[in-house]
N, C-alpha and C. Protein backbone atom coordinates (compact mmCIF):
# COMPACT_ATOMS: atom_id res chain seq x y z
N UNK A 1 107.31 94.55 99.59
CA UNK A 1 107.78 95.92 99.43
C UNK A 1 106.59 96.85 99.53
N UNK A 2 106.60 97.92 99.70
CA UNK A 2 105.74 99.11 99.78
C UNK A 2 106.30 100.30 99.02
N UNK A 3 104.96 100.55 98.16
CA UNK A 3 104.86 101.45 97.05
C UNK A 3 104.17 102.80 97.60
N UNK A 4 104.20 103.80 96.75
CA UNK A 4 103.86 104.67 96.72
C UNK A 4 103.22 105.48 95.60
N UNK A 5 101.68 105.88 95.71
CA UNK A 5 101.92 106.95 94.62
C UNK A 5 100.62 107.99 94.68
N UNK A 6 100.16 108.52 93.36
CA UNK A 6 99.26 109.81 93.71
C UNK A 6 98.58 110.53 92.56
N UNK A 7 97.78 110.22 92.22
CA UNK A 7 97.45 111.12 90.65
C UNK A 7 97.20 110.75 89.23
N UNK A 8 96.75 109.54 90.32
CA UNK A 8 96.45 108.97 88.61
C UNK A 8 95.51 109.37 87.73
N UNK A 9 94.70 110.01 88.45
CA UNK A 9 93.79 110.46 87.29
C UNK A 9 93.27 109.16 86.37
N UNK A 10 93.17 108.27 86.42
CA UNK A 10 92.21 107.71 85.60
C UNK A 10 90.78 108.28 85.11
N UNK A 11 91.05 107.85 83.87
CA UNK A 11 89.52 107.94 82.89
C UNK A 11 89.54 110.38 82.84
N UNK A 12 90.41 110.70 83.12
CA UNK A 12 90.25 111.85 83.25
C UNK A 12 90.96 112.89 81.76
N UNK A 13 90.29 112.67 81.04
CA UNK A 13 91.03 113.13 79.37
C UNK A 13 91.51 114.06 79.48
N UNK A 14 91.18 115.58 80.41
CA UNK A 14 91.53 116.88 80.48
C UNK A 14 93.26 116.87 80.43
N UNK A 15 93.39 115.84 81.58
CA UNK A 15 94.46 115.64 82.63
C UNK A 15 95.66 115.46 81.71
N UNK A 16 95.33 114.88 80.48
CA UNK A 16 96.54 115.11 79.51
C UNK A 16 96.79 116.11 78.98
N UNK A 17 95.84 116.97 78.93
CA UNK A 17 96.74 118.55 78.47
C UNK A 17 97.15 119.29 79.72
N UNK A 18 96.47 119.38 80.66
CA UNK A 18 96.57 119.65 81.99
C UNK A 18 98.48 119.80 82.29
N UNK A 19 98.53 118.44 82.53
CA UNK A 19 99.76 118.34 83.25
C UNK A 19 100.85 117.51 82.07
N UNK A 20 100.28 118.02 80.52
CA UNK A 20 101.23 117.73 79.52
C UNK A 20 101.77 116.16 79.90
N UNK A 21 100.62 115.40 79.85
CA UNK A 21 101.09 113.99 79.76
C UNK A 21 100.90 113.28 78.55
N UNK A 22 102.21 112.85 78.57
CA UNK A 22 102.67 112.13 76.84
C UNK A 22 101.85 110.61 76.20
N UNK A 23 100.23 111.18 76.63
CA UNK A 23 99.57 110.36 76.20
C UNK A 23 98.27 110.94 74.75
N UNK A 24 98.02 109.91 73.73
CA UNK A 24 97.30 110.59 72.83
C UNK A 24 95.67 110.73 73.36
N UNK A 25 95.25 109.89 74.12
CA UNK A 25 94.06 109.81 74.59
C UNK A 25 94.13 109.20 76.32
N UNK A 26 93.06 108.84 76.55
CA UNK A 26 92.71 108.66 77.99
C UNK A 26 92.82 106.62 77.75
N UNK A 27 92.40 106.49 77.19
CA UNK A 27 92.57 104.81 77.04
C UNK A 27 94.06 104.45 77.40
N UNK A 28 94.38 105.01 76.14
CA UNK A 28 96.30 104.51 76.05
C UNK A 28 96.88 105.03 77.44
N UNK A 29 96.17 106.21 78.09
CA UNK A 29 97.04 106.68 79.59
C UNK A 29 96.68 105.77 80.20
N UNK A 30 95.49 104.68 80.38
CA UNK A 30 94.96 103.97 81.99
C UNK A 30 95.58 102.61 81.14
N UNK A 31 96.13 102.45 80.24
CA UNK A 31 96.64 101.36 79.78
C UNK A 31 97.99 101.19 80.01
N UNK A 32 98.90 102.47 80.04
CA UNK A 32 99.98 102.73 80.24
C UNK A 32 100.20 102.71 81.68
N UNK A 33 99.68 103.48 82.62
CA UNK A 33 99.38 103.34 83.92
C UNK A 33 99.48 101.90 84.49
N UNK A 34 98.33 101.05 84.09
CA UNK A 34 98.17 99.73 84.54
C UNK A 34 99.38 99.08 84.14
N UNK A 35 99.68 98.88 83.09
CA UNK A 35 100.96 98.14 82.70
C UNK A 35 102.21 98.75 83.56
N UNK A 36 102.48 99.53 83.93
CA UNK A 36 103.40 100.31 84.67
C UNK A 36 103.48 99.64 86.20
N UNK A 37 102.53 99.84 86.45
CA UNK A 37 102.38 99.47 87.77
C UNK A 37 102.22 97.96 88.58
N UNK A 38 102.07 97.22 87.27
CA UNK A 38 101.70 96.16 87.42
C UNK A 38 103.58 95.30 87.28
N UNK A 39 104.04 95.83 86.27
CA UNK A 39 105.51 95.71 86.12
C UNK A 39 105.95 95.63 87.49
N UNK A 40 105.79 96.44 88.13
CA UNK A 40 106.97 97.44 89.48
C UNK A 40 106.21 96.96 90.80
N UNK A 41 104.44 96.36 90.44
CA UNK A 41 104.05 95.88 92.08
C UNK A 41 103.64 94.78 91.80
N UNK A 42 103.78 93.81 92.70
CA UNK A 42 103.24 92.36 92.65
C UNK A 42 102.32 92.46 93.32
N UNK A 43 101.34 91.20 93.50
CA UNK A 43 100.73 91.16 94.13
C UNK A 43 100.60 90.77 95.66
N UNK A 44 102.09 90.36 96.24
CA UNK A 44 102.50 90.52 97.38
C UNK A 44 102.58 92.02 97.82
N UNK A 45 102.53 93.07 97.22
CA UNK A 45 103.60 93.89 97.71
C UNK A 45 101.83 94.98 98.49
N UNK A 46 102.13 96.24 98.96
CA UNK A 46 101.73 96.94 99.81
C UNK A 46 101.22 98.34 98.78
N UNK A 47 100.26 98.79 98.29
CA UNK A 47 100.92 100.51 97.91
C UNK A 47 99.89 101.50 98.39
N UNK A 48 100.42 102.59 98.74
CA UNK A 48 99.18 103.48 99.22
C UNK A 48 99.31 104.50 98.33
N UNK A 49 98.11 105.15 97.83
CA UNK A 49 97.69 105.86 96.45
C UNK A 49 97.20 107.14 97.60
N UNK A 50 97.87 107.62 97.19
CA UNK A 50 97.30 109.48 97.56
C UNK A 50 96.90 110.44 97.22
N UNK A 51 95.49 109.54 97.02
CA UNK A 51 94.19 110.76 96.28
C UNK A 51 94.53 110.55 94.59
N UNK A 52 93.10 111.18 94.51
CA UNK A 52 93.12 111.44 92.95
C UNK A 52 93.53 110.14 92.32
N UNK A 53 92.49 108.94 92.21
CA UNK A 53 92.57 107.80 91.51
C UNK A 53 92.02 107.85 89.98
N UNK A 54 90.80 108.68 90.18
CA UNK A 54 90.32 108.60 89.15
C UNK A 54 89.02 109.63 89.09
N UNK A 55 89.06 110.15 88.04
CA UNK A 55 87.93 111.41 87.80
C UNK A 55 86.75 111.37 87.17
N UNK A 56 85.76 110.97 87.55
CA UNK A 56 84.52 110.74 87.40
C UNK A 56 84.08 109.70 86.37
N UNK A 57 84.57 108.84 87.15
CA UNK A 57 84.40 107.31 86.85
C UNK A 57 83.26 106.44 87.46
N UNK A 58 82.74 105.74 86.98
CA UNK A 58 81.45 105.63 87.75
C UNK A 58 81.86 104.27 88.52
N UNK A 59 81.20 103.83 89.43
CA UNK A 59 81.53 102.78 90.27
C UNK A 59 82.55 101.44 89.87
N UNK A 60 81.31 101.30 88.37
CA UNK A 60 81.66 99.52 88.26
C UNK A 60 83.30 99.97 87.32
N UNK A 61 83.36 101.20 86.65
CA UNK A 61 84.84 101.34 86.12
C UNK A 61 85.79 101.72 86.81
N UNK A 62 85.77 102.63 87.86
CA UNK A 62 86.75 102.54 88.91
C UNK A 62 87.09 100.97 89.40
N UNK A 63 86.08 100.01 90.36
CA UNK A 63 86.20 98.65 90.64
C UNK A 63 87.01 98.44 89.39
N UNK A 64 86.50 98.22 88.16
CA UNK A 64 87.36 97.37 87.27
C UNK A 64 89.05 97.99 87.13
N UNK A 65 89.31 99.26 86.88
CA UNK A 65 90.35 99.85 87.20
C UNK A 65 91.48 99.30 88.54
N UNK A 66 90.43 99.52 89.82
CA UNK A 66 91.37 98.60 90.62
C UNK A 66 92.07 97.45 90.73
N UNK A 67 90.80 96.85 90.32
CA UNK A 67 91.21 95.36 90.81
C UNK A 67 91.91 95.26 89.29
N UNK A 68 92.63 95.54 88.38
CA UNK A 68 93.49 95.53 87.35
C UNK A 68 94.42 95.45 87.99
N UNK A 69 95.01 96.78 89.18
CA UNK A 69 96.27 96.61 89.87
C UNK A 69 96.79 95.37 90.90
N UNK A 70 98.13 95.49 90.49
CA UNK A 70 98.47 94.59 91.61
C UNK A 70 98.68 95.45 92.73
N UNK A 71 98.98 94.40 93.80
CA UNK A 71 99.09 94.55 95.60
C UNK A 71 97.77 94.73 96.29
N UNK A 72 98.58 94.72 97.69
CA UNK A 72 97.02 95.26 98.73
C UNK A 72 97.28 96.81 98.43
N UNK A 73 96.22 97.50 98.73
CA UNK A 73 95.81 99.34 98.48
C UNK A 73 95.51 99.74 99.63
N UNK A 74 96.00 100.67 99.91
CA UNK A 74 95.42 101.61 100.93
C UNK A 74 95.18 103.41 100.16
N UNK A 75 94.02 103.52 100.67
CA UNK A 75 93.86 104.29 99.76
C UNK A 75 93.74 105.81 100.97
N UNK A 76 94.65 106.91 100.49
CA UNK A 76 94.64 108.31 100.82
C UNK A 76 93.25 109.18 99.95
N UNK A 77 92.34 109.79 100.73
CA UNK A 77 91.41 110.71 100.12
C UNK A 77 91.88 111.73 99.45
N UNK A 78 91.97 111.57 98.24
CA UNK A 78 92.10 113.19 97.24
C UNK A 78 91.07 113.78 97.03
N UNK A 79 91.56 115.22 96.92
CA UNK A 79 90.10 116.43 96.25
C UNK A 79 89.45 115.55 94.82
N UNK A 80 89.40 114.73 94.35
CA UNK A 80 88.66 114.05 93.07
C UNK A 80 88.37 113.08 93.51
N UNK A 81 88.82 112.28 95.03
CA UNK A 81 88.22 110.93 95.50
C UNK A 81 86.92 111.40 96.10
N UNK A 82 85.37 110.69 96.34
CA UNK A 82 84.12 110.71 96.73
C UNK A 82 84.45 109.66 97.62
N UNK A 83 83.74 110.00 98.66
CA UNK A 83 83.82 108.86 99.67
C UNK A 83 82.75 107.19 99.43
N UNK A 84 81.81 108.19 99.14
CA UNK A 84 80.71 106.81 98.02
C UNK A 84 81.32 106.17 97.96
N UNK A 85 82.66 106.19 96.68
CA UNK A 85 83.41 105.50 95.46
C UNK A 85 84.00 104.93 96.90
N UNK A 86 84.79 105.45 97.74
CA UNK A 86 85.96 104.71 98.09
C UNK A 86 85.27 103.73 99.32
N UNK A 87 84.13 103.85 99.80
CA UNK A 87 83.38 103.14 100.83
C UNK A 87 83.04 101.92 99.73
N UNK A 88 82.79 102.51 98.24
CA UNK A 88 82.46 100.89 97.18
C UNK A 88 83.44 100.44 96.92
N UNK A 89 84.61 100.95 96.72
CA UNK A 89 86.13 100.27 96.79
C UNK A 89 86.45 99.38 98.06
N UNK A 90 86.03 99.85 99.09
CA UNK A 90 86.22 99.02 100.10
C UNK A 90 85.33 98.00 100.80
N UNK A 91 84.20 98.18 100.54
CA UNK A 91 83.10 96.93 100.38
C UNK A 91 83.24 96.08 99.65
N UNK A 92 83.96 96.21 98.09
CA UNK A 92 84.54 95.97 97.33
C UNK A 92 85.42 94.45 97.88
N UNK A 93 86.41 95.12 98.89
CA UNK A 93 87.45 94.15 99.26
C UNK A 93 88.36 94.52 98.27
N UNK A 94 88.73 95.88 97.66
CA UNK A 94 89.25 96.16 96.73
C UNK A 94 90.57 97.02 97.12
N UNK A 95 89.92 97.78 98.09
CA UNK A 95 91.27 98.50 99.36
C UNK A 95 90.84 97.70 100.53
N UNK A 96 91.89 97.99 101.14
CA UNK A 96 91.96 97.55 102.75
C UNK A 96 91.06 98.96 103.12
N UNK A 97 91.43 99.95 103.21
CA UNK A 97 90.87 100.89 103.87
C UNK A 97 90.93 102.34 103.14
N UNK A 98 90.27 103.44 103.37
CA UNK A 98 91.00 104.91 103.36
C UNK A 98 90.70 105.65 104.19
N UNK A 99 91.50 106.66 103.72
CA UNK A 99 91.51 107.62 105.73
C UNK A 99 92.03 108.99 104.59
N UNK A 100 92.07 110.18 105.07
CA UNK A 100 92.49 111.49 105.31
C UNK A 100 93.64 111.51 105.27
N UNK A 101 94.88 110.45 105.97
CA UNK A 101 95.94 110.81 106.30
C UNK A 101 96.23 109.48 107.27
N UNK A 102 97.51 109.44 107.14
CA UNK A 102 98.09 107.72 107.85
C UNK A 102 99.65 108.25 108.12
N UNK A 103 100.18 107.93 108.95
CA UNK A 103 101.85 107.45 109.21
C UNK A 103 101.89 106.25 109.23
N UNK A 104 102.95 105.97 108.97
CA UNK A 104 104.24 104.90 108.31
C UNK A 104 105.32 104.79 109.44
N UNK A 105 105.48 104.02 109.84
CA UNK A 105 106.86 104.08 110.82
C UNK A 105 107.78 102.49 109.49
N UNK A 106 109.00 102.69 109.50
CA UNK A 106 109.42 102.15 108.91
C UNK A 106 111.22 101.90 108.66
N UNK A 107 111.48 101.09 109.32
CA UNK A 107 112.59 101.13 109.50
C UNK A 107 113.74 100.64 108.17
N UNK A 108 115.09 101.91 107.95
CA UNK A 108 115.75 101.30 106.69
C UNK A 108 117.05 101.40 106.81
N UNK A 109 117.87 100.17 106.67
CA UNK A 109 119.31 101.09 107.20
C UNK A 109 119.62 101.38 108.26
N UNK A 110 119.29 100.32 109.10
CA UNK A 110 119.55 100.95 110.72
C UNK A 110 118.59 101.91 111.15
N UNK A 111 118.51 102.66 110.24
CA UNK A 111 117.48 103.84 110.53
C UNK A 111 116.04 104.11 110.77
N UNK A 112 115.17 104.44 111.68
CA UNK A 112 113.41 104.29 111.91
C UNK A 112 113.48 105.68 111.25
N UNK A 113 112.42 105.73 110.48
CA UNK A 113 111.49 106.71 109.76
C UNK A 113 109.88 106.12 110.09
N UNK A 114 109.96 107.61 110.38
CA UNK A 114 108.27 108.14 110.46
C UNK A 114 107.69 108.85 109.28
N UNK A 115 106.95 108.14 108.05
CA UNK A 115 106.26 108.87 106.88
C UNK A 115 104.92 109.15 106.75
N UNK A 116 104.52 110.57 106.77
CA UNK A 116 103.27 111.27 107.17
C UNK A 116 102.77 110.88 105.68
N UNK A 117 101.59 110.54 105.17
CA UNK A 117 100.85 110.56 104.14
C UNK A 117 99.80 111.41 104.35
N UNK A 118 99.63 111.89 103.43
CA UNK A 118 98.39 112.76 102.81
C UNK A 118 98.24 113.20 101.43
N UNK A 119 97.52 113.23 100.56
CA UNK A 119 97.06 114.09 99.37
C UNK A 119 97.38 115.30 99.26
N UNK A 120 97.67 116.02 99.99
CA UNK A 120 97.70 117.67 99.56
C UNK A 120 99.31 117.74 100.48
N UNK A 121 100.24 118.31 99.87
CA UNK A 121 102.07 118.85 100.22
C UNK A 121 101.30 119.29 102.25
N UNK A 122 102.64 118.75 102.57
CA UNK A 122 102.30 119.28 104.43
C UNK A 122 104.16 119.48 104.87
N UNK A 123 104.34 119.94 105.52
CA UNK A 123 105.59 119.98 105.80
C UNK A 123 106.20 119.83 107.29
N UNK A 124 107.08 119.16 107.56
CA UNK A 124 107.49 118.74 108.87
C UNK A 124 108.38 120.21 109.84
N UNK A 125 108.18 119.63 110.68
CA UNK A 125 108.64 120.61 111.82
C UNK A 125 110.15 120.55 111.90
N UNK A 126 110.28 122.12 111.90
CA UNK A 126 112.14 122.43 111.61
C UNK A 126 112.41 121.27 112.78
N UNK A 127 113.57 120.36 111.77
CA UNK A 127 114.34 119.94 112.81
C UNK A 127 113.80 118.62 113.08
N UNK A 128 112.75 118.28 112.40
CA UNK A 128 111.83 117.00 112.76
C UNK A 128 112.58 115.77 111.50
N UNK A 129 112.46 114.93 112.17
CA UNK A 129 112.90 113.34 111.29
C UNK A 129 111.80 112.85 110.64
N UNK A 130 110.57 113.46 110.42
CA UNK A 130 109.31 113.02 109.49
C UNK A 130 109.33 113.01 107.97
N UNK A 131 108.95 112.39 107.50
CA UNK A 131 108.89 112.29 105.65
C UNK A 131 107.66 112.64 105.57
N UNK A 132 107.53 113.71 104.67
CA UNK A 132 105.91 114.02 104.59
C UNK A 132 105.78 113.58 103.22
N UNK A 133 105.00 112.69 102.86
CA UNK A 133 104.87 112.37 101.26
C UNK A 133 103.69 112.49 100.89
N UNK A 134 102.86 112.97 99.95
CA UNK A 134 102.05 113.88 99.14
C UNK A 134 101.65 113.97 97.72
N UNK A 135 100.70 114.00 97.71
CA UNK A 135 100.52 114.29 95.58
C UNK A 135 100.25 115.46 95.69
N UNK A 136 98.60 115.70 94.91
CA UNK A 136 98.14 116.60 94.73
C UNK A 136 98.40 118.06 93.68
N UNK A 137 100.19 118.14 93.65
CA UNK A 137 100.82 119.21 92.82
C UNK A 137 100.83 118.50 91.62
N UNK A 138 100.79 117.94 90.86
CA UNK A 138 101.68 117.41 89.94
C UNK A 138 103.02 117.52 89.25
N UNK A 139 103.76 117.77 89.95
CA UNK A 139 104.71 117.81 89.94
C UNK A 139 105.44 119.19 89.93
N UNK A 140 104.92 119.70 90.09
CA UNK A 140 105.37 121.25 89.91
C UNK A 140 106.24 122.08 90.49
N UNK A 141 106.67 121.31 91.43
CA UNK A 141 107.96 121.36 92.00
C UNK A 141 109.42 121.40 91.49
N UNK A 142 109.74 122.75 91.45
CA UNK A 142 111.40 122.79 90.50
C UNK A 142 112.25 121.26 91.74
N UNK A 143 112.68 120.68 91.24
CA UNK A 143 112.94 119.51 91.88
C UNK A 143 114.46 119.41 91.86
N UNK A 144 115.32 119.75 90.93
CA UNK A 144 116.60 119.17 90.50
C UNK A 144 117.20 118.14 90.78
N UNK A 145 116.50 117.23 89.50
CA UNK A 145 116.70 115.78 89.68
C UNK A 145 116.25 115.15 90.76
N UNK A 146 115.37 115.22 92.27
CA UNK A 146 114.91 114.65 92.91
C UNK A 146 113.50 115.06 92.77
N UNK A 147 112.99 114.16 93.73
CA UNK A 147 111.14 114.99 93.59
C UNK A 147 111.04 115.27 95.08
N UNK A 148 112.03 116.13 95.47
CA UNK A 148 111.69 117.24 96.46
C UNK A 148 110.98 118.32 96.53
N UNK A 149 110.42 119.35 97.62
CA UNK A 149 109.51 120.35 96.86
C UNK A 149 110.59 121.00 98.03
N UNK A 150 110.81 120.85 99.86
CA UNK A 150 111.86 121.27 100.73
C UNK A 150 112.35 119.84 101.49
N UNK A 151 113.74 119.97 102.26
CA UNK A 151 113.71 118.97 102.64
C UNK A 151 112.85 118.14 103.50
N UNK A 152 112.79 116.79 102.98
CA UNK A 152 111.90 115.79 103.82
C UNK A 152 110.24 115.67 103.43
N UNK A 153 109.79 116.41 102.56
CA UNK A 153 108.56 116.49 101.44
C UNK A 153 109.16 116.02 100.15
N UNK A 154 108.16 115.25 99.91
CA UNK A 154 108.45 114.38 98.19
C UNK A 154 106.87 114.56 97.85
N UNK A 155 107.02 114.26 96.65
CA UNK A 155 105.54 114.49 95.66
C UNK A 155 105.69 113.26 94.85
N UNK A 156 104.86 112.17 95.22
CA UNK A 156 104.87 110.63 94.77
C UNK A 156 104.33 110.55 93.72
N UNK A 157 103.56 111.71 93.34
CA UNK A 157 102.39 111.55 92.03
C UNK A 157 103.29 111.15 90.52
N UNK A 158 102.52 110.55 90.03
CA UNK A 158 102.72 109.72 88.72
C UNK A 158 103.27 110.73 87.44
N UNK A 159 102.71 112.07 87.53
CA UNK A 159 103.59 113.41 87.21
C UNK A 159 104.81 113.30 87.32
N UNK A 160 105.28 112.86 88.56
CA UNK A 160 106.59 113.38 89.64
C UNK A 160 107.54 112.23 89.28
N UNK A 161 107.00 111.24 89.09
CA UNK A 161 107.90 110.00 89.37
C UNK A 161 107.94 109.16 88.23
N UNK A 162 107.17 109.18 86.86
CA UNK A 162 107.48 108.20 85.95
C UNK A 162 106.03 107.39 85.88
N UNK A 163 105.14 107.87 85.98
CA UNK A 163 103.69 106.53 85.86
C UNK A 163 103.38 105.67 86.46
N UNK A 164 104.26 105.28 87.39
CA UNK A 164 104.70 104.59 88.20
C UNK A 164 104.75 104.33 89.65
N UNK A 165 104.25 103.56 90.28
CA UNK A 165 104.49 103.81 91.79
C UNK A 165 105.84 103.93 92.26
N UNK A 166 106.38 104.15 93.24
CA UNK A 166 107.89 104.26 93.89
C UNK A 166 107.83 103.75 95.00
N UNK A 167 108.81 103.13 95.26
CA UNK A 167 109.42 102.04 96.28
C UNK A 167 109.51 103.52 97.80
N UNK A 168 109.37 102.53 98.89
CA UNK A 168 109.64 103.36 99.93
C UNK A 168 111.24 103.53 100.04
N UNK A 169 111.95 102.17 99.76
CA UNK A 169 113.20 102.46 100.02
C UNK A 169 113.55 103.40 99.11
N UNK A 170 112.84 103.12 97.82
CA UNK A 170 113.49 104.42 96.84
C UNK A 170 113.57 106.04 97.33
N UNK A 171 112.48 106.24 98.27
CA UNK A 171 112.46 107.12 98.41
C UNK A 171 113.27 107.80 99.56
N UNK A 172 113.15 106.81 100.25
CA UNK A 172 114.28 106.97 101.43
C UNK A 172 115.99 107.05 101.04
N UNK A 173 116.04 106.38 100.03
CA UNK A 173 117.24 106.76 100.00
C UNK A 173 117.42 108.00 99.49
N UNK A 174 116.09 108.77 98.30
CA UNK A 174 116.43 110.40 98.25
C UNK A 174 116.67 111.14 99.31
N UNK A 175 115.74 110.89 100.48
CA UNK A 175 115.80 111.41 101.67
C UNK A 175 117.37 111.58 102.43
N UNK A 176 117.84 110.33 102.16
CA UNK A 176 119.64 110.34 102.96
C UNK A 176 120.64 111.32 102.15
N UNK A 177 120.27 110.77 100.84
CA UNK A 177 121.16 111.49 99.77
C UNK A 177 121.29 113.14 99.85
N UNK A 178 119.61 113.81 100.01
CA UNK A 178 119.38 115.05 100.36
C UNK A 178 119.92 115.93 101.52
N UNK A 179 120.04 114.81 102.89
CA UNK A 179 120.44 114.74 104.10
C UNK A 179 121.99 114.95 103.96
N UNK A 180 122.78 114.07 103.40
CA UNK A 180 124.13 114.89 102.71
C UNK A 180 124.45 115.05 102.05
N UNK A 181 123.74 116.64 100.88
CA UNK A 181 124.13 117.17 100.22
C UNK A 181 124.99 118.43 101.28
């Protein structure tokens, strides 16, 4: 399966008053986090993290942070990711890779989808069949009950979605559901 997510903010204490996360300290959040994620991804499974892993964490605690998670990683550059860190993540053998930005072709339901990744909200062309999926907001998106921001943009971040990474199909099926409202 292939996951999704964005914002984790590890090791980043601010980030709980910030974005009012229902944690008492920064320990219990990267504890809660890991256990979360570890639940929902195996180590078969795929997830790409979009930006913002972790906030000024120094090498060997980011590494240890990772390799905590399960799956293979592909990692999206956020405004708080250093390329240093993520070139030692990947020397590492810790991600497969990171990039700026990646598509997804992915077929569900009969249906091929094309999903644009990036860190920062982007939006598809009127009329276009693209999924643009994104962190960066934390959730700040009036959503009603989905984590839409317009159609065919979702906000994967851990804000948005429960601590948690999210399934592609999960998300695809918001995408259909949205499609006929």
């Amino acid at each position: 399966m292939i996951y999704l997510t964005a914002d984790l903010h590890f090791n980043h204490t601010n980030i709980i008053r910030f974005c009012n996360r229902p944690f008492g300290d920064v320990e219990t959040m990267n504890k809660y986090i890991i256990e979360s994620w570890n639940k929902t991804v195996t180590p078969e499974d795929e997830v790409y993290i979009l930006g913002d892993f972790s906030f000024k964490g120094t090498h060997r605690t980011v590494r240890y942070l990772m390799n905590r998670l399960n799956g293979k990683k592909y990692m999206i550059k956020g405004n708080h990711d250093r390329s240093k860190m993520l070139n030692n993540l990947q020397n590492a053998k810790l991600i497969e890779w990171w990039k700026y930005t990646h598509e997804i072709e992915y077929e569900y339901k009969g249906r091929k989808y094309t999903l644009s990744l990036s860190h920062y909200p982007h939006f598809p062309s009127k009329g276009s069949d693209i999924v643009c999926l994104h962190g960066h907001v934390h959730g700040i998106y009036e959503h009603h009950g989905t984590h839409f921001h317009s159609p065919g943009v979702i906000d994967v971040g851990v804000d948005n979605v429960g601590y948690s990474p999210i399934s592609i199909e999960t998300i695809l099926d918001f995408i259909e559901r949205q499609r006929n409202v």
